[in-house]
PDB file of N, CA and C in Angstrom:
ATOM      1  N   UNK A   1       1.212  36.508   4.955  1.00  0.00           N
ATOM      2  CA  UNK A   1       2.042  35.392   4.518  1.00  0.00           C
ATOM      3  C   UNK A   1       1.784  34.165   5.378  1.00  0.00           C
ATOM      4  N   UNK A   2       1.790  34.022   6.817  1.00  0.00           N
ATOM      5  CA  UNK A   2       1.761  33.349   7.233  1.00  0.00           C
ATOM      6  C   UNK A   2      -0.060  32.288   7.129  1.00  0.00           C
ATOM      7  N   UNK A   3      -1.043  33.556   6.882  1.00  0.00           N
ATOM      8  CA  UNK A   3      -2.396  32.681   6.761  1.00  0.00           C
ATOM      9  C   UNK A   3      -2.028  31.908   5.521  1.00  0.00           C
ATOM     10  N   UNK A   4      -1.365  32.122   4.600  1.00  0.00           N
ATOM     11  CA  UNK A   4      -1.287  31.379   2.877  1.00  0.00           C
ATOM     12  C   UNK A   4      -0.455  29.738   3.341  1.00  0.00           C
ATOM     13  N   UNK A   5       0.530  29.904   4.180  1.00  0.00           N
ATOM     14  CA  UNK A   5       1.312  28.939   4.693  1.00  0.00           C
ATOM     15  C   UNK A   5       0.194  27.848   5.305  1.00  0.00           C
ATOM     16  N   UNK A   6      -0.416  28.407   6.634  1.00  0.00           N
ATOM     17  CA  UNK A   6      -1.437  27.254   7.384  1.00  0.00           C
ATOM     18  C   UNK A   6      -2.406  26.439   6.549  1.00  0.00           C
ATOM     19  N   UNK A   7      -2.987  26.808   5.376  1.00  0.00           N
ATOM     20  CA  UNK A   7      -3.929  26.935   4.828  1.00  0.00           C
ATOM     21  C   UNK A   7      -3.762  25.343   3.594  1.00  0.00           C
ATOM     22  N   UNK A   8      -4.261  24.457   4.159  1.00  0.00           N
ATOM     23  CA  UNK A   8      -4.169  23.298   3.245  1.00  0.00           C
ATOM     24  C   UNK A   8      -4.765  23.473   2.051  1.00  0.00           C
ATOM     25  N   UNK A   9      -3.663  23.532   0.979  1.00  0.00           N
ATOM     26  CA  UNK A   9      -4.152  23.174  -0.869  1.00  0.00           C
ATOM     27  C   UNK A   9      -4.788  21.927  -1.080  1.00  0.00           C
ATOM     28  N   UNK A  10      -5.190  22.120  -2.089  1.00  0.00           N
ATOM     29  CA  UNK A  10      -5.441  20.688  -3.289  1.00  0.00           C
ATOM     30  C   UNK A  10      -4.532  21.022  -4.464  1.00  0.00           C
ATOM     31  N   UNK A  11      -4.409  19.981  -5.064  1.00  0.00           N
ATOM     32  CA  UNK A  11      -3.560  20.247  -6.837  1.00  0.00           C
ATOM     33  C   UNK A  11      -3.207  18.762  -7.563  1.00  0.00           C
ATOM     34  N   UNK A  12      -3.084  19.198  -8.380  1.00  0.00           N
ATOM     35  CA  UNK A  12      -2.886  17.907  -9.338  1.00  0.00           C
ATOM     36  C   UNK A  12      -1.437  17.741  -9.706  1.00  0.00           C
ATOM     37  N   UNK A  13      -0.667  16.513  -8.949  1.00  0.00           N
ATOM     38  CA  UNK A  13       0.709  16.705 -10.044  1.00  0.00           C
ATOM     39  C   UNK A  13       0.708  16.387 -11.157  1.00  0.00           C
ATOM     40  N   UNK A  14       1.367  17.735 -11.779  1.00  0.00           N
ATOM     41  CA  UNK A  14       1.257  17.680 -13.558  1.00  0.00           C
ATOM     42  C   UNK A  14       2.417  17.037 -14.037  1.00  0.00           C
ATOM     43  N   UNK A  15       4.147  17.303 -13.445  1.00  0.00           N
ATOM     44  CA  UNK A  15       4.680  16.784 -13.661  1.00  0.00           C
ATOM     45  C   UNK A  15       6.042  16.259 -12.519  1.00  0.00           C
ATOM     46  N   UNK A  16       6.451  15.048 -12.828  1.00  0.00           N
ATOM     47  CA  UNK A  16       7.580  14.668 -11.934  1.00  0.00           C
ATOM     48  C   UNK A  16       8.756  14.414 -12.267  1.00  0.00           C
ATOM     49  N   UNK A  17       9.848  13.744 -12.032  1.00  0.00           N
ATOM     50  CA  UNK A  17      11.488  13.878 -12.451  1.00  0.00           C
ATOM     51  C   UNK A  17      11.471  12.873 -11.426  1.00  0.00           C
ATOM     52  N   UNK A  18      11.314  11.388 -11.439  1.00  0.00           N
ATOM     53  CA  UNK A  18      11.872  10.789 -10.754  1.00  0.00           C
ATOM     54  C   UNK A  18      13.468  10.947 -10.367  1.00  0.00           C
ATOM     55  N   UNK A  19      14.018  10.667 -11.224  1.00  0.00           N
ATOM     56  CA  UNK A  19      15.415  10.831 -11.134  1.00  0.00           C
ATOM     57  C   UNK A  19      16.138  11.845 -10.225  1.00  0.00           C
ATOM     58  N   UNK A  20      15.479  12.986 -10.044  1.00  0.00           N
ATOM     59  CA  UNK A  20      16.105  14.056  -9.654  1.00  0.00           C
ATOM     60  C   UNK A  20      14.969  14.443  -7.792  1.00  0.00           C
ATOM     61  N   UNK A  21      13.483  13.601  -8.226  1.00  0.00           N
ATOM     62  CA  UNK A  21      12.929  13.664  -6.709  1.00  0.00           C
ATOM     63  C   UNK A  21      11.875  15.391  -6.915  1.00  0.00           C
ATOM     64  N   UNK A  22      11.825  15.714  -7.909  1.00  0.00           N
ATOM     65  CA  UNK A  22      10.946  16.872  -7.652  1.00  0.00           C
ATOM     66  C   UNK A  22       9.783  16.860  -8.820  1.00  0.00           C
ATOM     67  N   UNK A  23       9.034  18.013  -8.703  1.00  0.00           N
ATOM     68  CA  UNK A  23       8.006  17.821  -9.317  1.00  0.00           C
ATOM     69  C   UNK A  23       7.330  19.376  -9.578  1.00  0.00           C
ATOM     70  N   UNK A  24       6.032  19.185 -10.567  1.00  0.00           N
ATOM     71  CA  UNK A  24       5.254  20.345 -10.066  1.00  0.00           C
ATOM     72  C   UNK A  24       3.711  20.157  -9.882  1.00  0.00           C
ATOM     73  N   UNK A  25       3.127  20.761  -9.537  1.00  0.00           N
ATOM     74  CA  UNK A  25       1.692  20.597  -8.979  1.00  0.00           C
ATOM     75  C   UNK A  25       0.859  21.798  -9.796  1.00  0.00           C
ATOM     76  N   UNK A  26      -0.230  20.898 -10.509  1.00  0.00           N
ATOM     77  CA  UNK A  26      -1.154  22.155 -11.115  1.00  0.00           C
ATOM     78  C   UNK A  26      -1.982  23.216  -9.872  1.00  0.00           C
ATOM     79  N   UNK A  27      -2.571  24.029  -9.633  1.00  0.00           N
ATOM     80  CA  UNK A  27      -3.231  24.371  -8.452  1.00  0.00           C
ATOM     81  C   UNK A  27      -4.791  24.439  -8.751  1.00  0.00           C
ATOM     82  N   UNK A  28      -5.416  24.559  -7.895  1.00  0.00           N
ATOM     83  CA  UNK A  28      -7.197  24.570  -8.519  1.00  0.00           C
ATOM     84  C   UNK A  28      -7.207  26.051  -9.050  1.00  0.00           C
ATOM     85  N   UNK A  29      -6.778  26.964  -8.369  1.00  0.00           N
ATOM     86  CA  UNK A  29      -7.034  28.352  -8.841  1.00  0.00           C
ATOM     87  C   UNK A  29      -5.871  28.671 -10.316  1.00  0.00           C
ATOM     88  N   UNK A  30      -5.886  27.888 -10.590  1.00  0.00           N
ATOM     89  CA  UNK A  30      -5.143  28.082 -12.086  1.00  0.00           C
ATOM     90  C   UNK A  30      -4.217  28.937 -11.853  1.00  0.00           C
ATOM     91  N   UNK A  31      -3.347  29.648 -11.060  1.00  0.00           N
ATOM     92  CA  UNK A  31      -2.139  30.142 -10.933  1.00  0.00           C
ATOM     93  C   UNK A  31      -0.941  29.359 -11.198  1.00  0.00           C
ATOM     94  N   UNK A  32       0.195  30.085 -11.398  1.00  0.00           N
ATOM     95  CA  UNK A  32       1.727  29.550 -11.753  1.00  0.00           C
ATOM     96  C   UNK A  32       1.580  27.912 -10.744  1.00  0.00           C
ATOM     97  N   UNK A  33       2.511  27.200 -11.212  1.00  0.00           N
ATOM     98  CA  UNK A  33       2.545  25.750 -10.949  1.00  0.00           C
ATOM     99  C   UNK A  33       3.086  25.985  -9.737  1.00  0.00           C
ATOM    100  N   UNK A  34       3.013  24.945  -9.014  1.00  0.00           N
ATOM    101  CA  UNK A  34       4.030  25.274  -7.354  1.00  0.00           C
ATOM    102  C   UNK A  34       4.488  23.863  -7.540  1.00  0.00           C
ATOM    103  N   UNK A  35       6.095  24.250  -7.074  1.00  0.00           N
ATOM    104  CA  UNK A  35       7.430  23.336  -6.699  1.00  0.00           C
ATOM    105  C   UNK A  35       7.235  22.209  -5.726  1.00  0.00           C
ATOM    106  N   UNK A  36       7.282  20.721  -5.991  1.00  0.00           N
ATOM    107  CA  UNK A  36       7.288  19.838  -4.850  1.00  0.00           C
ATOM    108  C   UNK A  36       8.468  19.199  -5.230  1.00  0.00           C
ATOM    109  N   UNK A  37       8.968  18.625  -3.589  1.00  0.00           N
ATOM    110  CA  UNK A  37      10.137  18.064  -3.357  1.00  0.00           C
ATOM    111  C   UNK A  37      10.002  17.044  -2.964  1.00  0.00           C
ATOM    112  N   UNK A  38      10.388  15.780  -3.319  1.00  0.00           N
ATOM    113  CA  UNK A  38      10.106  14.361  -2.445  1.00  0.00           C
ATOM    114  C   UNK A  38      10.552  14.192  -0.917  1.00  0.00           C
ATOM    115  N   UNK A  39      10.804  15.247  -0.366  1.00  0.00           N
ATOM    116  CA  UNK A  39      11.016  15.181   0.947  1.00  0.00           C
ATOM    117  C   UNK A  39       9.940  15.865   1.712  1.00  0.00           C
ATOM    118  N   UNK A  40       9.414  16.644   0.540  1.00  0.00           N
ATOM    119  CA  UNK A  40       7.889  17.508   1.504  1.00  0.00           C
ATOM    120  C   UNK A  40       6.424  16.167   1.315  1.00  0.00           C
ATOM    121  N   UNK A  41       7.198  14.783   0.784  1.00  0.00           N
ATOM    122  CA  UNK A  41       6.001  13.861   0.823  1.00  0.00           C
ATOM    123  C   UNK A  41       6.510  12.590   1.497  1.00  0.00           C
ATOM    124  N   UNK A  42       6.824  12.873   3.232  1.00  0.00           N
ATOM    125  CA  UNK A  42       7.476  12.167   4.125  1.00  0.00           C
ATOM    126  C   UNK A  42       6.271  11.325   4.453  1.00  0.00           C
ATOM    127  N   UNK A  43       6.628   9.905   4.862  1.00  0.00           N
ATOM    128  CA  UNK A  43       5.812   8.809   5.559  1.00  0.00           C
ATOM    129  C   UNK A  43       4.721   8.082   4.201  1.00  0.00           C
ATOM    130  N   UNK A  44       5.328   8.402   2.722  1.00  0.00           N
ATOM    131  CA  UNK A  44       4.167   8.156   1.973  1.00  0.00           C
ATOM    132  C   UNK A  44       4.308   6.705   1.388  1.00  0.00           C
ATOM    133  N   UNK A  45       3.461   5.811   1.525  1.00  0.00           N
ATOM    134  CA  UNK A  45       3.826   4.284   1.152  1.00  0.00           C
ATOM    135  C   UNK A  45       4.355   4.386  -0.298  1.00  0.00           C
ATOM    136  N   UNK A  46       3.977   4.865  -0.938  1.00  0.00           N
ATOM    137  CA  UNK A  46       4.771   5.114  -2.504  1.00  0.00           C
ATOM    138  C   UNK A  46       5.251   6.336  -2.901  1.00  0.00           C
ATOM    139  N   UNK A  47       6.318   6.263  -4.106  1.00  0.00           N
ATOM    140  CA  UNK A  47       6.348   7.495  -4.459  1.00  0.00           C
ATOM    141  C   UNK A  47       5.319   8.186  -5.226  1.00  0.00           C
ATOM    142  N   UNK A  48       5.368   9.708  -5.837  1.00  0.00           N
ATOM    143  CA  UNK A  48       4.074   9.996  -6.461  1.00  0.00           C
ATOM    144  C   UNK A  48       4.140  10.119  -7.965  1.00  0.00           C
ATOM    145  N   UNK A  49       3.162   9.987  -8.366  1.00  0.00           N
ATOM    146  CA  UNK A  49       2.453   9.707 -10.029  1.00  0.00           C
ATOM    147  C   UNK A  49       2.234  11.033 -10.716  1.00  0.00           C
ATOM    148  N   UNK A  50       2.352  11.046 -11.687  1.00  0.00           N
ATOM    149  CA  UNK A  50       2.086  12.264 -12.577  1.00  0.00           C
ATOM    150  C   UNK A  50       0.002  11.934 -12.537  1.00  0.00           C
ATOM    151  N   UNK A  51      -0.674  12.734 -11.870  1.00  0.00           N
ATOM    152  CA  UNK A  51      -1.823  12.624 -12.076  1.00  0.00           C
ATOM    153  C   UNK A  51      -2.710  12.395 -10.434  1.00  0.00           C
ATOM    154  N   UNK A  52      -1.516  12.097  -9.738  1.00  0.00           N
ATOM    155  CA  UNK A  52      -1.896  12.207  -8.204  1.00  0.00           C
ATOM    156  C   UNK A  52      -2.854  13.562  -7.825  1.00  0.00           C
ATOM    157  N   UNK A  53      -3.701  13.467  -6.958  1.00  0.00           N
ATOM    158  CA  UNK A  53      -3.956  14.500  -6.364  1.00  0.00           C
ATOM    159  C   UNK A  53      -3.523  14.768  -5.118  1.00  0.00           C
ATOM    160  N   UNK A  54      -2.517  15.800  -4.668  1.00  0.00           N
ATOM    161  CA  UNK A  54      -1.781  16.352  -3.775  1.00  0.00           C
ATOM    162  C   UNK A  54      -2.374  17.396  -3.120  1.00  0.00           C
ATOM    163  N   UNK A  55      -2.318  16.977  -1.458  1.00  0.00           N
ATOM    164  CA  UNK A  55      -2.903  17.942  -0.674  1.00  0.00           C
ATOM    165  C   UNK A  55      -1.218  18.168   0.174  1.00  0.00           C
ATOM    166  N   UNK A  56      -1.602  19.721   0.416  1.00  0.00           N
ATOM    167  CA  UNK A  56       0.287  20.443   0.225  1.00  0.00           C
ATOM    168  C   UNK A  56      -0.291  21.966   1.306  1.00  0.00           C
ATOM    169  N   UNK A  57       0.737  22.494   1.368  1.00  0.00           N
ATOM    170  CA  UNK A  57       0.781  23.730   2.606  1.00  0.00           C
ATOM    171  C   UNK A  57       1.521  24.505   1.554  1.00  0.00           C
ATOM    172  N   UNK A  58       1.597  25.702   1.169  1.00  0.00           N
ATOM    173  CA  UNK A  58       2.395  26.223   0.389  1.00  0.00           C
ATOM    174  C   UNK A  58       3.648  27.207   1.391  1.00  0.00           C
ATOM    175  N   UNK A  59       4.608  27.300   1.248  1.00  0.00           N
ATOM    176  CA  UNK A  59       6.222  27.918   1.691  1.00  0.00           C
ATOM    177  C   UNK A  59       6.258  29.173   0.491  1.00  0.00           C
ATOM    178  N   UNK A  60       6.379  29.664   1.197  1.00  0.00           N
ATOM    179  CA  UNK A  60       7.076  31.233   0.803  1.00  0.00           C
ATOM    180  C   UNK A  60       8.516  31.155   0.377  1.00  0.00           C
ATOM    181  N   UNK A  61       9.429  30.729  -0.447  1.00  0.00           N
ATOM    182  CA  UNK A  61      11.060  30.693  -0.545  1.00  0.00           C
ATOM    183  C   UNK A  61      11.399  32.238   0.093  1.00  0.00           C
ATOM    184  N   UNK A  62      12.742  31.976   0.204  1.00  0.00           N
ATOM    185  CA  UNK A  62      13.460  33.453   0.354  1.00  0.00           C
ATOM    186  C   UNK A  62      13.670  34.255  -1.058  1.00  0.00           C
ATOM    187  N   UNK A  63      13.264  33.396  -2.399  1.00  0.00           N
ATOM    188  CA  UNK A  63      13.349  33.830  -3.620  1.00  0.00           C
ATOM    189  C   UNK A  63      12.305  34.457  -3.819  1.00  0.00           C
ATOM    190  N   UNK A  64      10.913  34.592  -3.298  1.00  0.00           N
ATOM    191  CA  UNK A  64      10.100  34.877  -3.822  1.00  0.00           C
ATOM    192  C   UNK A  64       8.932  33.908  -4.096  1.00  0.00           C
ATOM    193  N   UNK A  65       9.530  32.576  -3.889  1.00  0.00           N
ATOM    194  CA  UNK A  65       8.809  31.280  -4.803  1.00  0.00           C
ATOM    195  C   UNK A  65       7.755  30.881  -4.360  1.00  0.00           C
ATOM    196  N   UNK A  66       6.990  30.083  -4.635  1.00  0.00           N
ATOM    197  CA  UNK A  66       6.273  29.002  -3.904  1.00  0.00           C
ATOM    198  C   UNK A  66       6.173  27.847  -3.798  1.00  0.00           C
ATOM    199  N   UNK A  67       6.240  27.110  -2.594  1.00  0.00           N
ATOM    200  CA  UNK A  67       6.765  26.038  -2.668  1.00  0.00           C
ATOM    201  C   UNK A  67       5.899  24.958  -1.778  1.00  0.00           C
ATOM    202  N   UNK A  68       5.408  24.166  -2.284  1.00  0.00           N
ATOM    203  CA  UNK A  68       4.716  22.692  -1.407  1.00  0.00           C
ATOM    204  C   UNK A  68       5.302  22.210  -0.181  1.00  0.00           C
ATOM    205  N   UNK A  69       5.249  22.044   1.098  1.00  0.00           N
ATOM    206  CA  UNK A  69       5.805  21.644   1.899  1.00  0.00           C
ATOM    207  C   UNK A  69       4.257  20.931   2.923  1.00  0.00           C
ATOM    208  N   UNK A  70       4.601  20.100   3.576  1.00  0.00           N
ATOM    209  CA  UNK A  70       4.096  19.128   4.683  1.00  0.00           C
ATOM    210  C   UNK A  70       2.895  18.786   3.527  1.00  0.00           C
ATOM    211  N   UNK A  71       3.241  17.946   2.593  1.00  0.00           N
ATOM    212  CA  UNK A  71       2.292  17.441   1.650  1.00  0.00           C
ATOM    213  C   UNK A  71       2.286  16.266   1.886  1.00  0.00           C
ATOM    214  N   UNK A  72       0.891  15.626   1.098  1.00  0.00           N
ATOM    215  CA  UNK A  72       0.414  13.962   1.410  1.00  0.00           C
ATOM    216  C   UNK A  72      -0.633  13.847  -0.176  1.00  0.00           C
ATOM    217  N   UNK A  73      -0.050  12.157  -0.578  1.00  0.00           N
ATOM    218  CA  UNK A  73      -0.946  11.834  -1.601  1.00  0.00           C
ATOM    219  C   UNK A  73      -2.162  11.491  -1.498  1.00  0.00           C
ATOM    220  N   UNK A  74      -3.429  11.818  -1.867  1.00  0.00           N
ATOM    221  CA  UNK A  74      -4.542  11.022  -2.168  1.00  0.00           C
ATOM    222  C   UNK A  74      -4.602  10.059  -2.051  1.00  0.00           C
ATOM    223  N   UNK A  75      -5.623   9.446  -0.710  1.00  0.00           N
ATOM    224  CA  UNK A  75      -5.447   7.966  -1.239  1.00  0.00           C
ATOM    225  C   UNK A  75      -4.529   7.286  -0.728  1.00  0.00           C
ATOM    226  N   UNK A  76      -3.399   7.355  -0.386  1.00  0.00           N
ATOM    227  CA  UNK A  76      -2.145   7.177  -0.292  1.00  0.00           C
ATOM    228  C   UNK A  76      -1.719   6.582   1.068  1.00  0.00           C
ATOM    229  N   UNK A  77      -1.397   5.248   1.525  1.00  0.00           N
ATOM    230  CA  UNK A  77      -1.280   5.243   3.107  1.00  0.00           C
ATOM    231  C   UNK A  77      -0.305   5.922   3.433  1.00  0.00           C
ATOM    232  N   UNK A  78       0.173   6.145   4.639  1.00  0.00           N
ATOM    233  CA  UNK A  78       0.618   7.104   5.278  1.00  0.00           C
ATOM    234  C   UNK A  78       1.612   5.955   5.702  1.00  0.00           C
ATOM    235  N   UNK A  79       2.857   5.483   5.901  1.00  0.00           N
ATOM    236  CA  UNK A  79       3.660   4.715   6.896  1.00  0.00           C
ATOM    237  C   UNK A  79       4.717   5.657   8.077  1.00  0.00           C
ATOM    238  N   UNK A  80       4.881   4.620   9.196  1.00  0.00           N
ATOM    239  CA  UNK A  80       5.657   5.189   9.771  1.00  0.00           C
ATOM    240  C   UNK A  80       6.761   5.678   9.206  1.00  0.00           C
ATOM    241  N   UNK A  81       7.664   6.994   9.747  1.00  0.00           N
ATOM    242  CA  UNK A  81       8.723   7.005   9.056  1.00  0.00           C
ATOM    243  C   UNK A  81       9.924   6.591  10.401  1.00  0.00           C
ATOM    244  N   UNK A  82      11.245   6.243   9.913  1.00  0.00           N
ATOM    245  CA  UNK A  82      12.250   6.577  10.647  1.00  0.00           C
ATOM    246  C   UNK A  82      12.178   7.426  11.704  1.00  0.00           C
ATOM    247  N   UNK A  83      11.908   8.721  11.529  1.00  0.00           N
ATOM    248  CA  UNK A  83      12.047   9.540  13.142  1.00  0.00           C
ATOM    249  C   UNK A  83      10.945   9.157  14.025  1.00  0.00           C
ATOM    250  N   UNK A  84       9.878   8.803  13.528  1.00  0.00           N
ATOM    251  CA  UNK A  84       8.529   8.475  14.617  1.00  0.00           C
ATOM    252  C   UNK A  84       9.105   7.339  15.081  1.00  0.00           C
ATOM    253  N   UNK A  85       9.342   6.020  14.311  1.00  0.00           N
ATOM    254  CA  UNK A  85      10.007   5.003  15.400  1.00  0.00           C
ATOM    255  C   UNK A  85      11.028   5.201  16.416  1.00  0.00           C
ATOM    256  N   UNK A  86      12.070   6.132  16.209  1.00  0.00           N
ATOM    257  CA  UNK A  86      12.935   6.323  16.788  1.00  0.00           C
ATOM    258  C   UNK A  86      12.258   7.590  18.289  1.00  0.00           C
ATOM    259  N   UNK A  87      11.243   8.060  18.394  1.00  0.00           N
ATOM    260  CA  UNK A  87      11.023   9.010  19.009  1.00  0.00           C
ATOM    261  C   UNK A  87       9.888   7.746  19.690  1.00  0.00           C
ATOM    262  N   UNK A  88       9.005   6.832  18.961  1.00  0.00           N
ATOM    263  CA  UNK A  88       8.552   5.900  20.019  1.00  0.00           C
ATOM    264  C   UNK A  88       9.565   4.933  20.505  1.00  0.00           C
ATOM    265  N   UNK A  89      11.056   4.365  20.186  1.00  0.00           N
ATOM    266  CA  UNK A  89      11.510   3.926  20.821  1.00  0.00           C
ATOM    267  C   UNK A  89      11.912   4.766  22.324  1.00  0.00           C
ATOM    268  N   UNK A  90      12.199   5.801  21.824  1.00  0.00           N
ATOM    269  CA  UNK A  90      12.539   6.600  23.088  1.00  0.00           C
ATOM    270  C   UNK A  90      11.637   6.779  24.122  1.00  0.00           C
ATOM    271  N   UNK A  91      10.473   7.302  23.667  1.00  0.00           N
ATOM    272  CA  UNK A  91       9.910   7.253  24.524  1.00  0.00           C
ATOM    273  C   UNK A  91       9.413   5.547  25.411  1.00  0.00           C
ATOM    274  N   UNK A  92       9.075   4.692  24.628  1.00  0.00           N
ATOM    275  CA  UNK A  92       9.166   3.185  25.489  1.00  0.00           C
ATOM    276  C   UNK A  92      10.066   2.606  26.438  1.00  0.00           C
ATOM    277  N   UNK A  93      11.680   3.385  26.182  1.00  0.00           N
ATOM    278  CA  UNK A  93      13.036   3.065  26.886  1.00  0.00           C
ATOM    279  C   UNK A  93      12.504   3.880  27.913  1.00  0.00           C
ATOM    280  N   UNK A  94      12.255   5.403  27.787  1.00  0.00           N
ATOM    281  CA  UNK A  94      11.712   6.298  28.842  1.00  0.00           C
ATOM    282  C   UNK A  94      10.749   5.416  30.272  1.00  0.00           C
ATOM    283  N   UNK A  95       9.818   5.022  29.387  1.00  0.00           N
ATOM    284  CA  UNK A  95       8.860   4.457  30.783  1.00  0.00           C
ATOM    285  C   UNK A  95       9.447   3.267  31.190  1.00  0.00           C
ATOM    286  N   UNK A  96      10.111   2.702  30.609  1.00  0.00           N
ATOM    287  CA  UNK A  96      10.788   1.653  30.958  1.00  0.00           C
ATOM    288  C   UNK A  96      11.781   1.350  32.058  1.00  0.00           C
ATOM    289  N   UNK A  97      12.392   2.501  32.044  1.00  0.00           N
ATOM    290  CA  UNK A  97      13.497   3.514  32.658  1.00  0.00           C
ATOM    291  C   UNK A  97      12.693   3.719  33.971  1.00  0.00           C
ATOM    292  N   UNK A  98      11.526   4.325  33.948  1.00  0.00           N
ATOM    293  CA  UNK A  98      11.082   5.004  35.130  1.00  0.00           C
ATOM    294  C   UNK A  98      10.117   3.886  36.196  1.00  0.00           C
ATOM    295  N   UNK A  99       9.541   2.666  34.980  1.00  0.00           N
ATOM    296  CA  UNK A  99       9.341   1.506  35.860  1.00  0.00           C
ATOM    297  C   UNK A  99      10.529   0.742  36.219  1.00  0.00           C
ATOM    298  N   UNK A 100      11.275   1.158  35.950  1.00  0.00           N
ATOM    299  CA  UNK A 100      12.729  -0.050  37.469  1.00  0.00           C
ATOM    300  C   UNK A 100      12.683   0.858  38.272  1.00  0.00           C
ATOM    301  N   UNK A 101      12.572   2.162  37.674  1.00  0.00           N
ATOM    302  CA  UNK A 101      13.210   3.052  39.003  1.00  0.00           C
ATOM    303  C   UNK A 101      11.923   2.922  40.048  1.00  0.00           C
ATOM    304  N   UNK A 102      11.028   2.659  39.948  1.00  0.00           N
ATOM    305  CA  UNK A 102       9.682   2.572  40.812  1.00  0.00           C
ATOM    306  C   UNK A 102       9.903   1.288  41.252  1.00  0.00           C
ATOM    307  N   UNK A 103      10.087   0.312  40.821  1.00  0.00           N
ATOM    308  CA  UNK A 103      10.358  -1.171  41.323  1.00  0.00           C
ATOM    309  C   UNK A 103      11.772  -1.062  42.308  1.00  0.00           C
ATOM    310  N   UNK A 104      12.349  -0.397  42.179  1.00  0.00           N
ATOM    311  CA  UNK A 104      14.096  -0.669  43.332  1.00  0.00           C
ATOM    312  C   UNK A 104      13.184   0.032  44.417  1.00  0.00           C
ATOM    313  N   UNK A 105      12.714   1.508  44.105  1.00  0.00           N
ATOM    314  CA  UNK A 105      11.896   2.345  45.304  1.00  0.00           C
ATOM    315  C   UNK A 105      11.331   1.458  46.153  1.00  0.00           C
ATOM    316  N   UNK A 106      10.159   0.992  45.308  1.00  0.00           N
ATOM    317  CA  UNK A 106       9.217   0.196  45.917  1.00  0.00           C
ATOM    318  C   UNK A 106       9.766  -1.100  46.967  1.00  0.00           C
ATOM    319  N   UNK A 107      10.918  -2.218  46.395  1.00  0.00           N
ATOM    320  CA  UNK A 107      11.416  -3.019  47.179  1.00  0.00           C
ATOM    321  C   UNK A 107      12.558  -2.678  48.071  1.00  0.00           C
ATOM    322  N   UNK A 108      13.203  -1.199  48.188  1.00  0.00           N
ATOM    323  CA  UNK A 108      13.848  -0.713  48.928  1.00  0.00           C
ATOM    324  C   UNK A 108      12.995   0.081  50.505  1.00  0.00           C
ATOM    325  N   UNK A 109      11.414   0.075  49.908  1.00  0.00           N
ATOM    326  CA  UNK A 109      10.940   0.487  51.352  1.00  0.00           C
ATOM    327  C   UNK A 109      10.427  -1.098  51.943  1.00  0.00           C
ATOM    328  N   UNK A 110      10.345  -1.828  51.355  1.00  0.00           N
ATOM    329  CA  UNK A 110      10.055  -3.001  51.952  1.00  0.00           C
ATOM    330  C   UNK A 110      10.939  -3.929  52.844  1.00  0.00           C
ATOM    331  N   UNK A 111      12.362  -3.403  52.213  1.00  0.00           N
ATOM    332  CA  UNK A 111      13.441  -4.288  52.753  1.00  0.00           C
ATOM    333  C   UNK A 111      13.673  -3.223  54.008  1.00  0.00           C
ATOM    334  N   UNK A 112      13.088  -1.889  54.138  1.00  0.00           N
ATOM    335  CA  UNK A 112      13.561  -0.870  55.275  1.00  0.00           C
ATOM    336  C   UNK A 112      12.749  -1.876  56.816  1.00  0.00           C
TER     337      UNK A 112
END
């Protein structure tokens, strides 16, 4: 189970549901369609097209299912999302943080 998971797909989305945010994906090996969710297509400059080609990780459900997860469109730029800015703000406050604390050090052995 777990080699089927690592293992990057290709597929064609056949069909989508804007409205509702999900979709399905044809697969190259002509098996049953697999389930995508507009949240397994994070950082994507647009939403996706009926006719996209989708590269996807497939999920095992607890149902039995299969399911698209850490997917990306063809083609498609990639944008930052929300948590990456927020994890580079942090980290920038971080060094930021640790250069005063090196600057008081530094002019506290000078004033010794």
């Amino acid at each position: 189970m777990a080699s089927k998971e690592n293992t990057v797909v290709t597929g064609q989305l056949k069909r989508w549901n804007e409205a509702k945010g999900f979709g399905f994906i044809s697969t190259e090996n002509g098996q049953r369609d697999i389930f995508i969710h507009i949240s397994d297509l994070k950082g994507m400059s647009r939403r996706p097209q009926v006719g996209d080609t989708i590269h996807y990780q497939v999920k095992i459900q607890n149902d039995g299912k299969n399911r698209a997860v850490n997917a990306r469109i063809e083609g498609v730029e990639v944008i930052e999302t929300q948590r990456s800015k927020k994890q580079k703000g942090n980290k920038n406050q971080m060094i930021l943080l640790v250069s005063v604390i090196v600057v008081v050090v530094i002019a506290a052995l000078f004033l010794l």
